[in-house]
Each structure stands twice: as structure tokens, then as C-alpha cells.
Protein backbone atom coordinates (compact mmCIF):
# COMPACT_ATOMS: atom_id res chain seq x y z
CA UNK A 1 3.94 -77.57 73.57
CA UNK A 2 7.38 -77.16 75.59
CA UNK A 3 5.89 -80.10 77.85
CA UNK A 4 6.39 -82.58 74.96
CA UNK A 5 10.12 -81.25 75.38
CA UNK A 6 10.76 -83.72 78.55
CA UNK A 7 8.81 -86.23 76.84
CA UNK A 8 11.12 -86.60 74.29
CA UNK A 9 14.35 -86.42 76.44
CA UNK A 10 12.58 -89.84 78.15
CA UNK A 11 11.89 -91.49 74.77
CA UNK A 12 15.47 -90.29 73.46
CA UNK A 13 17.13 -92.16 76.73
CA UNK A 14 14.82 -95.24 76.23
CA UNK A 15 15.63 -95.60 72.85
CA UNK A 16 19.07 -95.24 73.20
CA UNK A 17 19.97 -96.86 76.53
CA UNK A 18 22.58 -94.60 77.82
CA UNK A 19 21.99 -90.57 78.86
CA UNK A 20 24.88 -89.68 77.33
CA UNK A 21 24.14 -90.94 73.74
CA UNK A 22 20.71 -89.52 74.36
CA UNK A 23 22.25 -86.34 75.24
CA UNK A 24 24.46 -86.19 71.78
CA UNK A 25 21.54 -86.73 69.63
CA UNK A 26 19.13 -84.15 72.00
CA UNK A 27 22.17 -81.73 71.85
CA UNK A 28 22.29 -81.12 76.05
CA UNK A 29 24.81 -82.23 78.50
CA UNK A 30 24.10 -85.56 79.86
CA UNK A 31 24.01 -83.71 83.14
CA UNK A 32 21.28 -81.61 82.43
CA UNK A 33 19.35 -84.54 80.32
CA UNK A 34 19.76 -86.73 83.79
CA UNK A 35 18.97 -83.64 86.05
CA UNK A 36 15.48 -83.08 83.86
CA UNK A 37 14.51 -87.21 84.27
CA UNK A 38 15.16 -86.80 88.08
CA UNK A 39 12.59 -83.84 87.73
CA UNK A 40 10.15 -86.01 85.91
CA UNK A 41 10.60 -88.76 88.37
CA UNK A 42 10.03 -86.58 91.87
CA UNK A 43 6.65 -85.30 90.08
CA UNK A 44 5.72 -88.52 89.20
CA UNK A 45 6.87 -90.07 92.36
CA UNK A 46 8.01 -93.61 90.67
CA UNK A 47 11.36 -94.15 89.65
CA UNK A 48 11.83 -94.31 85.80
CA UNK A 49 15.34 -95.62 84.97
CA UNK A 50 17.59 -98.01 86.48
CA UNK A 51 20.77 -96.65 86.08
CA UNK A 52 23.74 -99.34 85.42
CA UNK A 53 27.44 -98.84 84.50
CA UNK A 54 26.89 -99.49 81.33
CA UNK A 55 23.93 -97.37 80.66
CA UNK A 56 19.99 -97.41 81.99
CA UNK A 57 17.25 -99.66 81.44
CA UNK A 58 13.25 -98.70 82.00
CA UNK A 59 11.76 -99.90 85.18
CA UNK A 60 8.54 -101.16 84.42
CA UNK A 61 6.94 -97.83 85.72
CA UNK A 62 9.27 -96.46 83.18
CA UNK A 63 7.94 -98.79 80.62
CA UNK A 64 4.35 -98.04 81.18
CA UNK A 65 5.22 -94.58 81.10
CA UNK A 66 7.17 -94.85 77.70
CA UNK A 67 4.48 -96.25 75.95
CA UNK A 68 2.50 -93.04 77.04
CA UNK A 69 4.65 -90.79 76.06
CA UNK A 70 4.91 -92.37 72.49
CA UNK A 71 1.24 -92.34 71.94
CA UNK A 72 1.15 -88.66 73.70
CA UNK A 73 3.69 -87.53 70.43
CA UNK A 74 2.15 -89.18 67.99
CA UNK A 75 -1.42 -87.47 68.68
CA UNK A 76 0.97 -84.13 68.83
CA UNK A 77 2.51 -85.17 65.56
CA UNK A 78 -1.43 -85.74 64.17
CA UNK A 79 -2.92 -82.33 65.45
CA UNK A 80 -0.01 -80.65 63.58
CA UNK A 81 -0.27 -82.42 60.71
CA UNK A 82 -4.06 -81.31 60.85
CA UNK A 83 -3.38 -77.87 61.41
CA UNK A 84 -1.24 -77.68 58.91
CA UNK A 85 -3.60 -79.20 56.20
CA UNK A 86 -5.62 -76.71 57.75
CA UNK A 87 -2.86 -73.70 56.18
CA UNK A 88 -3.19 -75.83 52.74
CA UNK A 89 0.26 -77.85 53.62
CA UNK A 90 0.66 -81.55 52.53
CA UNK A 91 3.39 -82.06 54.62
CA UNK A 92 3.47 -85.00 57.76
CA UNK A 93 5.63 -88.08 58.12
CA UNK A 94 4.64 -91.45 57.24
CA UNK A 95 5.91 -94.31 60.19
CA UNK A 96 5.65 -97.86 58.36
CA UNK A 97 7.05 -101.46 58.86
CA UNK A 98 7.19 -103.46 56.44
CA UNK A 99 8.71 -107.19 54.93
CA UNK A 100 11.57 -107.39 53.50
CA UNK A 101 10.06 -109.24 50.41
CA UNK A 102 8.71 -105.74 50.07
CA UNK A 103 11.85 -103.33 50.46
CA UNK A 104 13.77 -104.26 46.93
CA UNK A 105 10.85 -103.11 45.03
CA UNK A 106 7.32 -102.43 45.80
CA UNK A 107 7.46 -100.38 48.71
CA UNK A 108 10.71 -97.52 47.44
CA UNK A 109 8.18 -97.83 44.09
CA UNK A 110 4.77 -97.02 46.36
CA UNK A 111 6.90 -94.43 48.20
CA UNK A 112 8.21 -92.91 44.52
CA UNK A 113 4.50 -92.82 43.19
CA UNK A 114 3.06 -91.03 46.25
CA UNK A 115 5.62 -88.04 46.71
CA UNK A 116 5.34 -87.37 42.63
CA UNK A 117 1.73 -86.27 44.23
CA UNK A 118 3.01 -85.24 47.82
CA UNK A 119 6.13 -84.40 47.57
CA UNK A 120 6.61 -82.80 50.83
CA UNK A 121 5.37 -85.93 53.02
CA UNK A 122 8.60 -87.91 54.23
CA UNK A 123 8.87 -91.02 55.01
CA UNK A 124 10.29 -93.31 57.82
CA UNK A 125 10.61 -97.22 56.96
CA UNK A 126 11.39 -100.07 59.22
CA UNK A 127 12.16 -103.36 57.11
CA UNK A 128 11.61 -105.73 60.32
CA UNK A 129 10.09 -109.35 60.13
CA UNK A 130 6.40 -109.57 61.22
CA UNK A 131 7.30 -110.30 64.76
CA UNK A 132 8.92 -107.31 64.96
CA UNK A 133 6.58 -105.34 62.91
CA UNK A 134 4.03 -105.46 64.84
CA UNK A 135 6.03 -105.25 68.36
CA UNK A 136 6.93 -101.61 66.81
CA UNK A 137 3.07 -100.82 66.16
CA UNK A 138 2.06 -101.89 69.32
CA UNK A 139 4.94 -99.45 70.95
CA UNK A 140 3.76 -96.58 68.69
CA UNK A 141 6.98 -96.62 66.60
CA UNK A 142 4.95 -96.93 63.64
CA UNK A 143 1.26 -96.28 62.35
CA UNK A 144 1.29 -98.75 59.78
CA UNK A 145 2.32 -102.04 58.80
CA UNK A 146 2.42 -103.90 55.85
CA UNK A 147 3.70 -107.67 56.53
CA UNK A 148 3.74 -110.70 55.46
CA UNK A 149 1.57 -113.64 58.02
CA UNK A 150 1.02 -111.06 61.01
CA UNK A 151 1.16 -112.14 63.85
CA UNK A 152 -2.47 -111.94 65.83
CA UNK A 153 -2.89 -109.42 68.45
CA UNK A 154 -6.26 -108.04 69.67
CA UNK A 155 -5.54 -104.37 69.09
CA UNK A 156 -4.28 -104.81 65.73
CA UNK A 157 -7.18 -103.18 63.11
CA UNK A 158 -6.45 -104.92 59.66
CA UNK A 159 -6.97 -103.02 56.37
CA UNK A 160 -6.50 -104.98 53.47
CA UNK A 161 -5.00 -108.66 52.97
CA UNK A 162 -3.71 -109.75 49.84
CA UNK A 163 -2.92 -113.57 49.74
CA UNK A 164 0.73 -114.55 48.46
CA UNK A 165 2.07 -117.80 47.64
CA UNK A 166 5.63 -118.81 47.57
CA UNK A 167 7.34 -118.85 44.40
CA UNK A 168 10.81 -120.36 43.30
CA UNK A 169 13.27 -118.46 42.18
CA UNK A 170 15.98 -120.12 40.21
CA UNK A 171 18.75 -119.53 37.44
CA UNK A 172 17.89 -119.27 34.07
CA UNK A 173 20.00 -122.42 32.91
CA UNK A 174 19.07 -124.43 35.94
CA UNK A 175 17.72 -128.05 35.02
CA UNK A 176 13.87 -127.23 36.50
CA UNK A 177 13.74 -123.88 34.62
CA UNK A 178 12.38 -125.28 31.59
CA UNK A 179 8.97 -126.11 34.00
CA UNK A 180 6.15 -123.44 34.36
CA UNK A 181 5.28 -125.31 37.73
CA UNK A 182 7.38 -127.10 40.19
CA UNK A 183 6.54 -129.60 42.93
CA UNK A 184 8.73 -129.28 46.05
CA UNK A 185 9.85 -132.47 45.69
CA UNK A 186 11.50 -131.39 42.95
CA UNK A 187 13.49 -129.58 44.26
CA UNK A 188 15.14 -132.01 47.12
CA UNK A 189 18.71 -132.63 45.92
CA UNK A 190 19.32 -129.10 44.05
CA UNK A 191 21.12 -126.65 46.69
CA UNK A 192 18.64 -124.38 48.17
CA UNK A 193 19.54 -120.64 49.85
CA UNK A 194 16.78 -120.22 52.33
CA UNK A 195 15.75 -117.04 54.60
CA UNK A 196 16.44 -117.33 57.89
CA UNK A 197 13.67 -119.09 60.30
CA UNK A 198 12.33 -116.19 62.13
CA UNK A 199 10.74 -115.08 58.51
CA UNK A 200 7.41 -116.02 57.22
CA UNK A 201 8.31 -117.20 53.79
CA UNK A 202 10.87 -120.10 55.79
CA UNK A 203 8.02 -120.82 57.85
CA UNK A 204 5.62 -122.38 55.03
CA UNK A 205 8.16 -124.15 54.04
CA UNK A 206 9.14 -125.63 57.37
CA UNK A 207 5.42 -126.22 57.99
CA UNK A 208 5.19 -128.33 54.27
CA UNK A 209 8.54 -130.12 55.03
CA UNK A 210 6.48 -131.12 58.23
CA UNK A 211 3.94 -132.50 56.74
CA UNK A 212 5.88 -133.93 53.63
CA UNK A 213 8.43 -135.41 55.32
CA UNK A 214 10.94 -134.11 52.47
CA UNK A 215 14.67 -133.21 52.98
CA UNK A 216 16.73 -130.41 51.49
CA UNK A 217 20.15 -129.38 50.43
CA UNK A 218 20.27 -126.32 52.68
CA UNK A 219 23.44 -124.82 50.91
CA UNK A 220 22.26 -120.96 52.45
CA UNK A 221 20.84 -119.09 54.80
CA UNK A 222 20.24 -115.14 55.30
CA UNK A 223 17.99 -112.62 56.89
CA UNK A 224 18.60 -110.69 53.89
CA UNK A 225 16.57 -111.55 50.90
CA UNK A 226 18.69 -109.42 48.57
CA UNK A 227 21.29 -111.60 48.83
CA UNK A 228 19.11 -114.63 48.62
CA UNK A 229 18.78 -113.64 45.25
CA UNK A 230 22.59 -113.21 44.64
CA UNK A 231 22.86 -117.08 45.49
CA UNK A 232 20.39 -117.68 42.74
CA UNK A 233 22.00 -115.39 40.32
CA UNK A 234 25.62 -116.57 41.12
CA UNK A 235 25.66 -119.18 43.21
CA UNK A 236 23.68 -121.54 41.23
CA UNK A 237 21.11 -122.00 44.05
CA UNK A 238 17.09 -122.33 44.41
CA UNK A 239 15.27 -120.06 46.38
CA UNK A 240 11.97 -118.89 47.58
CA UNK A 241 9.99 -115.72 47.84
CA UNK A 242 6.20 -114.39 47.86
CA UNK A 243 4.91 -113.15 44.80
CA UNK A 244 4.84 -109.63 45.52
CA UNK A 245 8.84 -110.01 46.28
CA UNK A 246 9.40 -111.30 42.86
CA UNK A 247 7.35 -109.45 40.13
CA UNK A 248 9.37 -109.10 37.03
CA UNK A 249 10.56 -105.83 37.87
CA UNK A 250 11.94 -106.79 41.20
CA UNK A 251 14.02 -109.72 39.92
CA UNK A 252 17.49 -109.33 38.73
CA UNK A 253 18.61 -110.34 35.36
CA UNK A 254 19.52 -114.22 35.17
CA UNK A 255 16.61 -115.48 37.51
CA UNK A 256 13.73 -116.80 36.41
CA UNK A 257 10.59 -117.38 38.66
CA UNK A 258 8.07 -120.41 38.61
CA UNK A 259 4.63 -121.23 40.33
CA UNK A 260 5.28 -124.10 43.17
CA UNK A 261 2.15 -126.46 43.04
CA UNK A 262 -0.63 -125.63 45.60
CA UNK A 263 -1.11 -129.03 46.76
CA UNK A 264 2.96 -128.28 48.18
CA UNK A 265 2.28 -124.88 50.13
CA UNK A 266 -0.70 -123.16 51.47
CA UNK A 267 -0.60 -119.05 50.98
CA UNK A 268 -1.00 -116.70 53.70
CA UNK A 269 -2.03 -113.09 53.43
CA UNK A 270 0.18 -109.78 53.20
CA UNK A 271 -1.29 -107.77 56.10
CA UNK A 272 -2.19 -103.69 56.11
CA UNK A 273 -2.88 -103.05 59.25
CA UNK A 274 -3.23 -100.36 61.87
CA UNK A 275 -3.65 -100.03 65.57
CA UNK A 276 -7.48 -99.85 66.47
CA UNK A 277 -9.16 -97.30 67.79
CA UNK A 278 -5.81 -95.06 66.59
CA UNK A 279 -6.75 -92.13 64.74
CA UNK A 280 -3.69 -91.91 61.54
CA UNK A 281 -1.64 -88.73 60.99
CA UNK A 282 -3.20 -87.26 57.72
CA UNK A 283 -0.21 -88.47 56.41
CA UNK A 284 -0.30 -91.94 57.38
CA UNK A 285 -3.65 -91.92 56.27
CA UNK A 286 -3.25 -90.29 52.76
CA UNK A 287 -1.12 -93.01 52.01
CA UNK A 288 -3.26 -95.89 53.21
CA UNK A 289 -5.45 -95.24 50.66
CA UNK A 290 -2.34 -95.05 48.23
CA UNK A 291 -1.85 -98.75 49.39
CA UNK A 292 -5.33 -99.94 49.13
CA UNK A 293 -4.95 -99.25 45.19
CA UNK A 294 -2.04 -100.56 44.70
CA UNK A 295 -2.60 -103.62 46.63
CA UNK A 296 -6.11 -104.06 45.08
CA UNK A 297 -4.56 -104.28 41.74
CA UNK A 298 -2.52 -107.37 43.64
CA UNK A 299 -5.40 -109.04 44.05
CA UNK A 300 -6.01 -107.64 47.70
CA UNK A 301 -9.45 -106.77 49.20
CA UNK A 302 -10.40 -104.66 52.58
CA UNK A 303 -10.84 -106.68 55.62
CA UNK A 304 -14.79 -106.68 56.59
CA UNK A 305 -15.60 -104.69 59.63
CA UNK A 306 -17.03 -108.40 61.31
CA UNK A 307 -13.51 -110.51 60.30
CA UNK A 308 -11.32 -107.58 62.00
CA UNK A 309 -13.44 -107.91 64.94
CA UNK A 310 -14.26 -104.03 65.09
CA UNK A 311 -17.24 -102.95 67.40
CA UNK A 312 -20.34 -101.09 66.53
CA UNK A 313 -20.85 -97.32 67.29
């Protein structure tokens, strides 16, 4: 498979943007890294890179190209896998995006669970928002993603979809603790630490202030929701978070979390998805079905073949 070799120098220099830090991490001399792209380019006849000062960009040959050459590795990664499971090996790499309502808890807890039975399957996580979830899918960066309101696009193949609502997270000795249920309203005049916009969670909200008209004490904002729950815990702050985020394992001591009323937000579903007509790495695969149970016990169900839009053989 030495032809995957050059492959990989191309997808090195794309994802780096500069030969020479591709060359550091592929252990060559940026000479002979450059010299082996020239190669690739004269057989190909179309001019790859666009070398710049400070570092290359992909032409949009080179683009096209780079997306081959990712799918091109990830069906080499696949038959290996299989030939190995073929020897009796579990072994294989598992590529998944994910929320970040997910990374404090359920997905290091999924991962934990699934090498006590596979222990020699690794793993490589992406905590991205669902934008960029699914921009990394659709570039072969990852197999799977598990996110919170995808983002539509036709080659996406959902898997399951578990619907979350947005729950408050507040102190323990904050005035609207002593309620099982809040209103949003509520809430308007009490400092609020809110994730940043380009999440899904801010987005209900923004869509119910819309339509509510309400305004908010925005003490906080962050793209991380780790520390979102800091500002709760010692800042004295309200905040918000899908249910699956918050589960009494995943919230630190201090915080309490109640319902908000349905007539105040709408849910939305956490997304498993896949790209269609992508066969999985055994891996990738393996642990699907891992997330099927666990997200089942969520509440979750498989998307039908008709709602995902898949065609018949």
C-alpha cells in the first residue's frame, strides 16, 4: 500500500498549511515532502497547492483531490480493520464528533464502557459544535457524529435521534431553586451565563426570546460549557444545558437542575448520524451499536429508513 504513502504527505500538508510543519510531523525534509507533491502534481497534470510566504493553501483541484484522498484512507483504514478481525483482532480506531454537552460526561463514560469490552479499539474525539461536526463528516475526518440539532445535509444517513430539552441549571441556594419547574420568564432579572451563539442550546433560547419578546441579564458568555457550570457553581449565575449534559452524574456539587416549562422552549433531537452510502470501519461500527443502547435507554429511537430519506435496493 506504499501508494497511500503520497496520499498522506498531501493530507499532512493540507491539514497543516505549511510543508515544513507537515514535514516535522511526516518525519522528511520539507524538500523532499515538496519534491514528492511536485511529483503528484506533473502525473496529475493540475496544480495542487498554492504556495504563499506564509505557507500553502489547496487550489480547488487540490481540494477536490483532498477529499479523495481522505475517503481513499479511510476505505484503507476499513479493509485493515477487516482483515484484521479476520486474524481474531478487535483492534481499529473510532473517528467521532460530538457536542460539547456531551464531552464532561456521557461520551469519556460510553468510551470507558466500550474498551472494558474492546480494549484495544482507540479512540479519536472532536468536541466541535454541530456546524462543525458535520463539516468534518462530510470531509471524512470522522465516521460518526453525535450532535446536538444537526444541521441538514443530503448525504448525511441518521441513526438514532433522541429528543433533549433545555434544562436550567442553577445554585443550590438560588431564590428559584426551591421550584421543580421554571418558566423563562422567571428567570429575566437573575444573571444568566449563556453558551456562545454559534451553539444549539443558545439557539432555542434566542429563537423563544424571539417569540417572547423577553430580556435577560446576560452576565456570561463561553464556548465552553464546563465553565458555564463554574458560573453557576461560583458565580451565582443561571444557566442552560440539554438533558443529556446535565444528568446527576455530570453536574458538579452545588448545582441543582430544574425542568423549564414546554410551553417556553421546543426540544430538538441529539443526532447519530453517518455519511450514506459509507461503509463504517468495524470499529466505528461496533460502537454504533454501543450508542444505540445507550441512547435508547435516553429515550432515543432509530431513524426509519423513509424519514432518513434512504433508497431502496
Amino acid at each position: 500500500m506504499r501508494h497511500l504513502r503520497v496520499l498522506r504527505y498531501l493530507d499532512e500538508v493540507a491539514r497543516c498549511g505549511s510543508i515544513r510543519g507537515a514535514a516535522q510531523k511526516l518525519n522528511v525534509t520539507p524538500s523532499a515532502l515538496n519534491r514528492r507533491i511536485m511529483d503528484l502534481e506533473d502525473e496529475l497534470d493540475a496544480k495542487l497547492l498554492e504556495r504563499r510566504p506564509r505557507g500553502v493553501h489547496l487550489t480547488t483541484a487540490g481540494e477536490v483531490f483532498v477529499r479523495y484522498i481522505r475517503e481513499q484512507l479511510g476505505d484503507a483504514e476499513r479493509m485493515r480493520e477487516q482483515l484484521e478481525d479476520l486474524r481474531g483482532l478487535k483492534r481499529g480506531t473510532v473517528k467521532i464528533a460530538c457536542s460539547q454537552a456531551l464531552a464532561h460526561d456521557f461520551m469519556p463514560r460510553q468510551i470507558g464502557l466500550f474498551r472494558a469490552r474492546y480494549p484495544l479499539i482507540g479512540f479519536q474525539v472532536t468536541v466541535a459544535d454541530h456546524e462543525r461536526a458535520i463539516q468534518l463528516l462530510a470531509s471524512y475526518e470522522v465516521d460518526l457524529v453525535l450532535v446536538f440539532r444537526a444541521p441538514f445535509i443530503a448525504r448525511l444517513r441518521p441513526l438514532m435521534s433522541v429528543p433533549q430539552r433545555l434544562v436550567a441549571l442553577l445554585p443550590a441556594g438560588h431564590p428559584l431553586a426551591a421550584r421543580e419547574q421554571l418558566r423563562l420568564a422567571d428567570c429575566t432579572g437573575y444573571p444568566l451565563a449563556l453558551p456562545e451563539r454559534t451553539l444549539g442550546g443558545r439557539q432555542l433560547i434566542e429563537e423563544s426570546i424571539a417569540r417572547s419578546g423577553l430580556r435577560f441579564s446576560v452576565a456570561a458568555e463561553a464556548n465552553s460549557f464546563e465553565l458555564l457550570r463554574g458560573l453557576v457553581a461560583h458565580g451565582g449565575m443561571i444557566s442552560f444545558q440539554i438533558e443529556i449534559g446535565a444528568l446527576p452524574q455530570a453536574v458538579p456539587a452545588g448545582v441543582v437542575v430544574r425542568r423549564i416549562d414546554s410551553r417556553d422552549l421546543n426540544p430538538a433531537d441529539l443526532l447519530l448520524g453517518q455519511l450514506r452510502d459509507r461503509n463504517l470501519p468495524l470499529a466505528g461500527a461496533q460502537f454504533v451499536e454501543h450508542l444505540a443502547a445507550a441512547l435508547r435507554a435516553l429515550g432515543g429511537s432509530p431513524v426509519a429508513a423513509a424519514e432518513r430519506g434512504d433508497r431502496k435496493a
